[in-house]
C-alpha atoms as a PDB file:
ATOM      1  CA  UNK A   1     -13.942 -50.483  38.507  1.00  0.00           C
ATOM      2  CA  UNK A   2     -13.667 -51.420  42.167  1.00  0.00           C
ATOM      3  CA  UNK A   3     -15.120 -49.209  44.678  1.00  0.00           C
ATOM      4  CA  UNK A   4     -11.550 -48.047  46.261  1.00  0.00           C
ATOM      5  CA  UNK A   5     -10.548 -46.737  42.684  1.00  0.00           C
ATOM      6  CA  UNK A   6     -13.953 -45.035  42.378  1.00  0.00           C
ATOM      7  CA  UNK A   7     -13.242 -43.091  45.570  1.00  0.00           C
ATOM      8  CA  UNK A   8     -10.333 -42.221  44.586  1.00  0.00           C
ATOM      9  CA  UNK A   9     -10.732 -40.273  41.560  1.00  0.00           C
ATOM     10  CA  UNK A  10     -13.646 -38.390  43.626  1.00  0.00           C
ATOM     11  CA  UNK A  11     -11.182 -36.142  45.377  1.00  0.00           C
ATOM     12  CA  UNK A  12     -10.731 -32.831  45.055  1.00  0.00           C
ATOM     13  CA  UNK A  13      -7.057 -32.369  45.731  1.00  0.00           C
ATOM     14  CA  UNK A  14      -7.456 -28.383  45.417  1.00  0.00           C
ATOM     15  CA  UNK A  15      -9.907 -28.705  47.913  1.00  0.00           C
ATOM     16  CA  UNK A  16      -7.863 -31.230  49.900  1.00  0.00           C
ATOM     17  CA  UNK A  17      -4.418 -28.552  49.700  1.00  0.00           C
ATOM     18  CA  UNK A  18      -6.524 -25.548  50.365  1.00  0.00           C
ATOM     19  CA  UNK A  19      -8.229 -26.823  53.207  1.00  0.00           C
ATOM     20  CA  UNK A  20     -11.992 -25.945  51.896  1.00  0.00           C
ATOM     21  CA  UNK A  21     -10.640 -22.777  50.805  1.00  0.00           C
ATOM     22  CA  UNK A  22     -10.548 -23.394  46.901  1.00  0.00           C
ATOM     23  CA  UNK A  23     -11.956 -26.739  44.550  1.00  0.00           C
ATOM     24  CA  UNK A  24     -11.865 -27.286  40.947  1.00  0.00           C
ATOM     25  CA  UNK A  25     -14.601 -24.193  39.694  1.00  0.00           C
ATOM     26  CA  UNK A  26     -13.494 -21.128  42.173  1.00  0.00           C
ATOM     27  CA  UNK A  27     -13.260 -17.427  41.226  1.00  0.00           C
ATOM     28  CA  UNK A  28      -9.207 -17.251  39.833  1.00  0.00           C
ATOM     29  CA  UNK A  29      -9.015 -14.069  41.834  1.00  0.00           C
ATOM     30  CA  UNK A  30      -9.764 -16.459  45.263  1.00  0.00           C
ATOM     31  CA  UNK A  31      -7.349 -18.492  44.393  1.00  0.00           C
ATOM     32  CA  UNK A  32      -4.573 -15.622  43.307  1.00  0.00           C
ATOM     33  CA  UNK A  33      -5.665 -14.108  47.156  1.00  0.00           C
ATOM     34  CA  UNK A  34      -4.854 -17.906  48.726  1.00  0.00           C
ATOM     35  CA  UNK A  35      -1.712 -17.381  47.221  1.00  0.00           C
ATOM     36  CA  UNK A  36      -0.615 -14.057  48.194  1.00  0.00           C
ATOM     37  CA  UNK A  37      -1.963 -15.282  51.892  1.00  0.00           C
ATOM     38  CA  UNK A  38      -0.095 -18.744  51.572  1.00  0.00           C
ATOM     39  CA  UNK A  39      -0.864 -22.395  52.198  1.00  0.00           C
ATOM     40  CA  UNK A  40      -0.337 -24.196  55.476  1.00  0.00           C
ATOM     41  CA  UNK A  41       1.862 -27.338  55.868  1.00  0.00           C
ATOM     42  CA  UNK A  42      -1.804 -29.059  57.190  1.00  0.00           C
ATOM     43  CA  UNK A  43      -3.438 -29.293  53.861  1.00  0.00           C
ATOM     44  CA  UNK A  44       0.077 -30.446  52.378  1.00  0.00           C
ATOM     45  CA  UNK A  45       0.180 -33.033  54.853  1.00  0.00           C
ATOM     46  CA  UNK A  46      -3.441 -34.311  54.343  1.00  0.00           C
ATOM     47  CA  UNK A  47      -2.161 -34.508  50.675  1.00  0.00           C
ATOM     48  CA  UNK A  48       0.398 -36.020  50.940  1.00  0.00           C
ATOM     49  CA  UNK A  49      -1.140 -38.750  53.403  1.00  0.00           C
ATOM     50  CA  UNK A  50      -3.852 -38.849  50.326  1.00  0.00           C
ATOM     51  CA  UNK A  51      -1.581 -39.677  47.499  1.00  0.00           C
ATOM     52  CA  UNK A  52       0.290 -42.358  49.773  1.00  0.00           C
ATOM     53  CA  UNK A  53       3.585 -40.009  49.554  1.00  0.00           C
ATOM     54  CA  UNK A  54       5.990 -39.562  51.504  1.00  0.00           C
ATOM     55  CA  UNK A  55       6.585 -35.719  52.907  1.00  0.00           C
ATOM     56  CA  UNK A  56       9.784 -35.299  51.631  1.00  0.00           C
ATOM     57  CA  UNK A  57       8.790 -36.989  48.383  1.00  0.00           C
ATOM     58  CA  UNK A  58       6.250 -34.131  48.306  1.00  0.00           C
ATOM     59  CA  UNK A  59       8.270 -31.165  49.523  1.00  0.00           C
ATOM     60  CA  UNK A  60      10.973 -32.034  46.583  1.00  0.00           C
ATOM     61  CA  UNK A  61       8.073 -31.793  43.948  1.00  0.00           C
ATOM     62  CA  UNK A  62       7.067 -27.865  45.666  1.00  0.00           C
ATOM     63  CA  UNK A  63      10.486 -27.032  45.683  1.00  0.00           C
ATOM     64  CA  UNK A  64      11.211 -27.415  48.972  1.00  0.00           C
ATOM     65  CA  UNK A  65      12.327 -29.233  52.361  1.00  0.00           C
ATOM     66  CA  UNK A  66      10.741 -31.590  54.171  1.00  0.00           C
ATOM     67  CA  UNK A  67      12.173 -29.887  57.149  1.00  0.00           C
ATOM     68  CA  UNK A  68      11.151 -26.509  55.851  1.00  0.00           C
ATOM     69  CA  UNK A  69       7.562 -27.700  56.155  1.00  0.00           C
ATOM     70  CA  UNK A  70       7.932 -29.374  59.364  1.00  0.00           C
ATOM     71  CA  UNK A  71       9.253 -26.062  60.342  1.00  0.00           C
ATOM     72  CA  UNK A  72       6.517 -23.937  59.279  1.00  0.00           C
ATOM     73  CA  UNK A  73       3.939 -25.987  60.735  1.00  0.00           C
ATOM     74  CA  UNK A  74       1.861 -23.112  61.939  1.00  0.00           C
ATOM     75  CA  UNK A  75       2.493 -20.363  59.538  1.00  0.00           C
ATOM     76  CA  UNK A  76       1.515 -19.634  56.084  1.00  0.00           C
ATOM     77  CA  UNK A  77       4.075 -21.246  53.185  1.00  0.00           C
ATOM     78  CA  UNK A  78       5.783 -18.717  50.885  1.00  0.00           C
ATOM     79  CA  UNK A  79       3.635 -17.803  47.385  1.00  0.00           C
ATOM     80  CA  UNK A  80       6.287 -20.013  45.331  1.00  0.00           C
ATOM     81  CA  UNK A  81       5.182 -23.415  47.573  1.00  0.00           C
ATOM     82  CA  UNK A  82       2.061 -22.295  47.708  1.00  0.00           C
ATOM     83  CA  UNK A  83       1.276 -21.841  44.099  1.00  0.00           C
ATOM     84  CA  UNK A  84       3.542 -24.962  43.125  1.00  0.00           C
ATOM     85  CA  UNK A  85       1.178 -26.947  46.044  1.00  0.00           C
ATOM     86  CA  UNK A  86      -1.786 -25.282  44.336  1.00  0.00           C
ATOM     87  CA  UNK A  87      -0.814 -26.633  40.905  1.00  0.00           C
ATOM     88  CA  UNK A  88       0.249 -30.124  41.895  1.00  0.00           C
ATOM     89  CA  UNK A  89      -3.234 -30.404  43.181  1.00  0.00           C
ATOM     90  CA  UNK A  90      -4.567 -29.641  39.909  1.00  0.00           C
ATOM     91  CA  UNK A  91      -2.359 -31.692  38.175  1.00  0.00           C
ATOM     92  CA  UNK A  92      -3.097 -34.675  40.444  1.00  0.00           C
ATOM     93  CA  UNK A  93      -7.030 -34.192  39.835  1.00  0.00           C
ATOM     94  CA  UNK A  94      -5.897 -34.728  36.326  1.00  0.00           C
ATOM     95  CA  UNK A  95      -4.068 -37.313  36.028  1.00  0.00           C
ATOM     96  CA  UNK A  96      -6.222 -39.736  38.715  1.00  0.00           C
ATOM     97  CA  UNK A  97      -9.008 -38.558  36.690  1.00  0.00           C
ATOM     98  CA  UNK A  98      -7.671 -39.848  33.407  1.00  0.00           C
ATOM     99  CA  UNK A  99      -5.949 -42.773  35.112  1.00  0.00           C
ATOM    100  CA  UNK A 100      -8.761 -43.812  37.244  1.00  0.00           C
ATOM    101  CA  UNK A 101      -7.242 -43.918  40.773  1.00  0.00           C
ATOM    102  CA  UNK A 102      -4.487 -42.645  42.805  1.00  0.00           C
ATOM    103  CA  UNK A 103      -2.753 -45.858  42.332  1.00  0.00           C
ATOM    104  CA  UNK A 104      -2.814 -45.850  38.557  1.00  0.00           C
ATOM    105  CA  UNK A 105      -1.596 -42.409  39.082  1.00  0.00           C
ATOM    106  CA  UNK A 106       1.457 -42.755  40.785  1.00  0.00           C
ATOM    107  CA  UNK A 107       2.046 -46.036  39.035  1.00  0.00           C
ATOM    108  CA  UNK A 108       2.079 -43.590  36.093  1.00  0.00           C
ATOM    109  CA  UNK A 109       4.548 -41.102  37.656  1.00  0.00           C
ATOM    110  CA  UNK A 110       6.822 -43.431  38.955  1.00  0.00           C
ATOM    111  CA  UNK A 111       7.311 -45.085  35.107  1.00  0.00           C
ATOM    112  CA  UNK A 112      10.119 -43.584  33.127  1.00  0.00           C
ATOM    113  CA  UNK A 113       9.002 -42.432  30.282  1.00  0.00           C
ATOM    114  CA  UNK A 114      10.501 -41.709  26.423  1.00  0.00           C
ATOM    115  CA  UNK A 115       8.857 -38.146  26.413  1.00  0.00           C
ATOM    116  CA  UNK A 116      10.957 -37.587  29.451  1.00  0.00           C
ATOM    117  CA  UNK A 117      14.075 -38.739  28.489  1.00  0.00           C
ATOM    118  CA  UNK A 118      13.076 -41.552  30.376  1.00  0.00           C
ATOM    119  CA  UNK A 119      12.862 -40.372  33.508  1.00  0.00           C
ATOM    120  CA  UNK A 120       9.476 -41.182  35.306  1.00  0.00           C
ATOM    121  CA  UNK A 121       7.522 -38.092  35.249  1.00  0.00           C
ATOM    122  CA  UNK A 122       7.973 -36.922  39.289  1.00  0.00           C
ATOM    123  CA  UNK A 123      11.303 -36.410  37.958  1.00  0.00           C
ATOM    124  CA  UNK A 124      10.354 -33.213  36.485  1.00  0.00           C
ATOM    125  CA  UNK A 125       7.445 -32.361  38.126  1.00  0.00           C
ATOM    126  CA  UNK A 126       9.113 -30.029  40.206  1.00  0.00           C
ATOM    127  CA  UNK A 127       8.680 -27.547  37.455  1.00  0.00           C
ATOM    128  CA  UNK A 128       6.665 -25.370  35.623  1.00  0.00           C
ATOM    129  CA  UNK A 129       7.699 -26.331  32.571  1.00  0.00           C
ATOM    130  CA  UNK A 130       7.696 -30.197  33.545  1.00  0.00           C
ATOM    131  CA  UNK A 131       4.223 -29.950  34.864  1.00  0.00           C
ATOM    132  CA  UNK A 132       3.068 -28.534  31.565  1.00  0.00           C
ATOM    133  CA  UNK A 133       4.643 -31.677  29.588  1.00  0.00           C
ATOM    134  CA  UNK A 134       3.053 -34.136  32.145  1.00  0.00           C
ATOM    135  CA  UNK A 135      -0.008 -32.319  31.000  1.00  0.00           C
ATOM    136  CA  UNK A 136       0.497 -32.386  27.506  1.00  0.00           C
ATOM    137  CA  UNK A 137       1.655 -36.208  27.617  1.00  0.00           C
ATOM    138  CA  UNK A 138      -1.735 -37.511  29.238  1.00  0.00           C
ATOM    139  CA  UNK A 139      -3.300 -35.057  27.064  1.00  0.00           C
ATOM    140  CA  UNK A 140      -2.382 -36.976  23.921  1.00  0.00           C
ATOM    141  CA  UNK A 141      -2.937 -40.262  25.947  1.00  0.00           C
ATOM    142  CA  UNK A 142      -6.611 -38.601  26.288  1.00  0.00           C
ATOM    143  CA  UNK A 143      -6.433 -38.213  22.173  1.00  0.00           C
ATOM    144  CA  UNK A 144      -4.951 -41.503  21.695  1.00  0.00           C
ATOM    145  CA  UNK A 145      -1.111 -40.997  21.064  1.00  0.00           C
ATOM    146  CA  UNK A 146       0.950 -43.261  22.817  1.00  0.00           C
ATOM    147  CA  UNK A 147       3.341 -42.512  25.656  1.00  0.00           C
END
């Protein structure tokens, strides 16, 4: 594995979204109070600049505007980006950790895909329900099922 891929699936994104605030083991209730308080467009940015998206690629998978984050550079998001921001993050540290490296990760997301109707898998990630499918899909890639 070359050293840029090794980096890469050493990232935190909760961290990296939260700006310090939360990682991969924190208290639920922390995280539940980040919420309620709200994300700011910073960590979002330094996210997105991470994953080598673009903003507005980002801001469609929250649910959002590009513009609307632009806007709201210096306040706190809404709960509904926040949460959606917080779970992307979590999602992301999943699938770069089973795929090795951002790279192989978006490479991933960008492939349509026959368990999404083959539709690459940002398609739907905009959802609850689609973010629990991209789950379950590299779950059975963990388990050996094929995609």
């Amino acid at each position: 594995m070359s050293t840029v891929q090794n980096k890469s699936t050493k990232h935190d994104f909760l961290n990296v979204v939260t700006l310090g605030k939360l990682n991969t083991h924190s208290n639920p209730m922390t995280e539940i109070a980040i919420v309620k308080e709200g994300l700011t467009t910073a960590g979002l940015c330094t996210f997105s600049t991470l994953m080598q998206w673009e903003l507005s690629t980002l801001a469609k998978v929250l649910g959002t505007t590009k513009r609307t984050l632009l806007r709201n550079k210096d306040k706190h998001l809404n709960k509904q980006i926040s949460e959606n921001a917080i779970e992307v993050a979590r999602l992301s540290n999943f699938g770069t950790a089973y795929f090795g490296s951002i790279d192989n990760w978006n490479a991933w997301l960008y492939t349509p895909n026959i368990q999404f109707d083959n539709q690459p898998a940002r398609a739907i990630m905009n959802s609850v329900r689609g973010r629990e499918l991209i789950r379950r899909v590299i779950s059975g890639l963990q388990h050996g099922f094929t995609a």
